[in-house]
Protein backbone atom coordinates (compact mmCIF):
# COMPACT_ATOMS: atom_id res chain seq x y z
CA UNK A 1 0.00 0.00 0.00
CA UNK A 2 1.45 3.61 -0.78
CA UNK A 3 1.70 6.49 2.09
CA UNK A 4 2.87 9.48 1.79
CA UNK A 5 5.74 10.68 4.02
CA UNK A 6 5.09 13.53 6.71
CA UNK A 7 8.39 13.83 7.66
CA UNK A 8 12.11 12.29 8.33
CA UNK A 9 14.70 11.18 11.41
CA UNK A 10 17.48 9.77 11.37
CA UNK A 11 18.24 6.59 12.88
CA UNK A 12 21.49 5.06 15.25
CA UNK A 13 23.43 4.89 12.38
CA UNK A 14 23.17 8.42 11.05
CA UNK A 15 20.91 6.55 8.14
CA UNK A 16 17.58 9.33 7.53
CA UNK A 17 14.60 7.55 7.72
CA UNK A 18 11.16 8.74 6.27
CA UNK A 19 7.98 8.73 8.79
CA UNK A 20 4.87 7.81 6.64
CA UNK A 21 1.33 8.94 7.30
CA UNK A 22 0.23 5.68 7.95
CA UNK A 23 2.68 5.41 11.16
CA UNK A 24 5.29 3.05 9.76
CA UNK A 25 9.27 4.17 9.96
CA UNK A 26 11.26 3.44 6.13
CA UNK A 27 14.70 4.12 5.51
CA UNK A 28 15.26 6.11 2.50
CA UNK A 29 18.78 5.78 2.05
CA UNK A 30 21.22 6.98 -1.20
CA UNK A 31 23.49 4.41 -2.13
CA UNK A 32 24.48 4.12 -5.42
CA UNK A 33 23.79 1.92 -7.88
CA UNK A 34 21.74 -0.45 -5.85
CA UNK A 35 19.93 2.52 -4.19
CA UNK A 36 19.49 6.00 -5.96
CA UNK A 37 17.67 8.75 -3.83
CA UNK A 38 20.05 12.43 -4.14
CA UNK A 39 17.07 14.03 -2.87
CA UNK A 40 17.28 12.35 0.57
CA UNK A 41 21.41 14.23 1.35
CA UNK A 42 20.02 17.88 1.33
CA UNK A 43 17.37 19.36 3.89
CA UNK A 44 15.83 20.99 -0.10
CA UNK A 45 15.32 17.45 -0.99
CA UNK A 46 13.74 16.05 2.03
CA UNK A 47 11.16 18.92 1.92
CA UNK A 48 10.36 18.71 -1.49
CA UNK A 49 9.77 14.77 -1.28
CA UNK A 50 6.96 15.67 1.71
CA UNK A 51 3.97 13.70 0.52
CA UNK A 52 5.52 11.89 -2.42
CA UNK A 53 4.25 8.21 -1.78
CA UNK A 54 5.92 5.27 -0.97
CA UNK A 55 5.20 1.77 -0.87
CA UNK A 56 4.46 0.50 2.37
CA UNK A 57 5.40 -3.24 3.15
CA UNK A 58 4.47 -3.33 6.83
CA UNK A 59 1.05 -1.83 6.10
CA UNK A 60 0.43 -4.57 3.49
CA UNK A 61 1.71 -7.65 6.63
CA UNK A 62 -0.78 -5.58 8.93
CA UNK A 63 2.11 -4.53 10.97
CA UNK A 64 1.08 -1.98 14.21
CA UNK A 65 2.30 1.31 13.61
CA UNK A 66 6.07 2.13 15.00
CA UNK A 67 7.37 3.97 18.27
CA UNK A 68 7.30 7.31 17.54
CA UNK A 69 10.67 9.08 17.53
């Protein structure tokens, strides 16, 4: 299922991680070439990626939301 993201922390390891309407945690990490998100390194990209969707793997097992931050 897609949600969109409402906003970003970053995790123990320094890794940003996006916070999705829905209430599930996803790491949104750039590394190239397996992973390829620029946007995610600069505070611009972050905020213009607000509400983009993503796809959701939890909310498709029925997972409970995560801790909040």
């Amino acid at each position: 299922m897609k949600q969109a993201i409402t906003g970003y922390h970053r995790d123990e390891e320094d890794d940003w991680v996006a916070e999705l309407q829905c209430g599930h945690f996803q790491h949104v990490r750039h590394r190239p070439p397996f992973i390829n998100r620029p946007w995610v390194t600069t505070a611009a990209g972050r905020q213009a990626m607000l509400g983009h969707l993503l796809l959701c793997k939890k909310c498709d097992r029925g997972e409970p939301k995560d801790a909040p931050v």
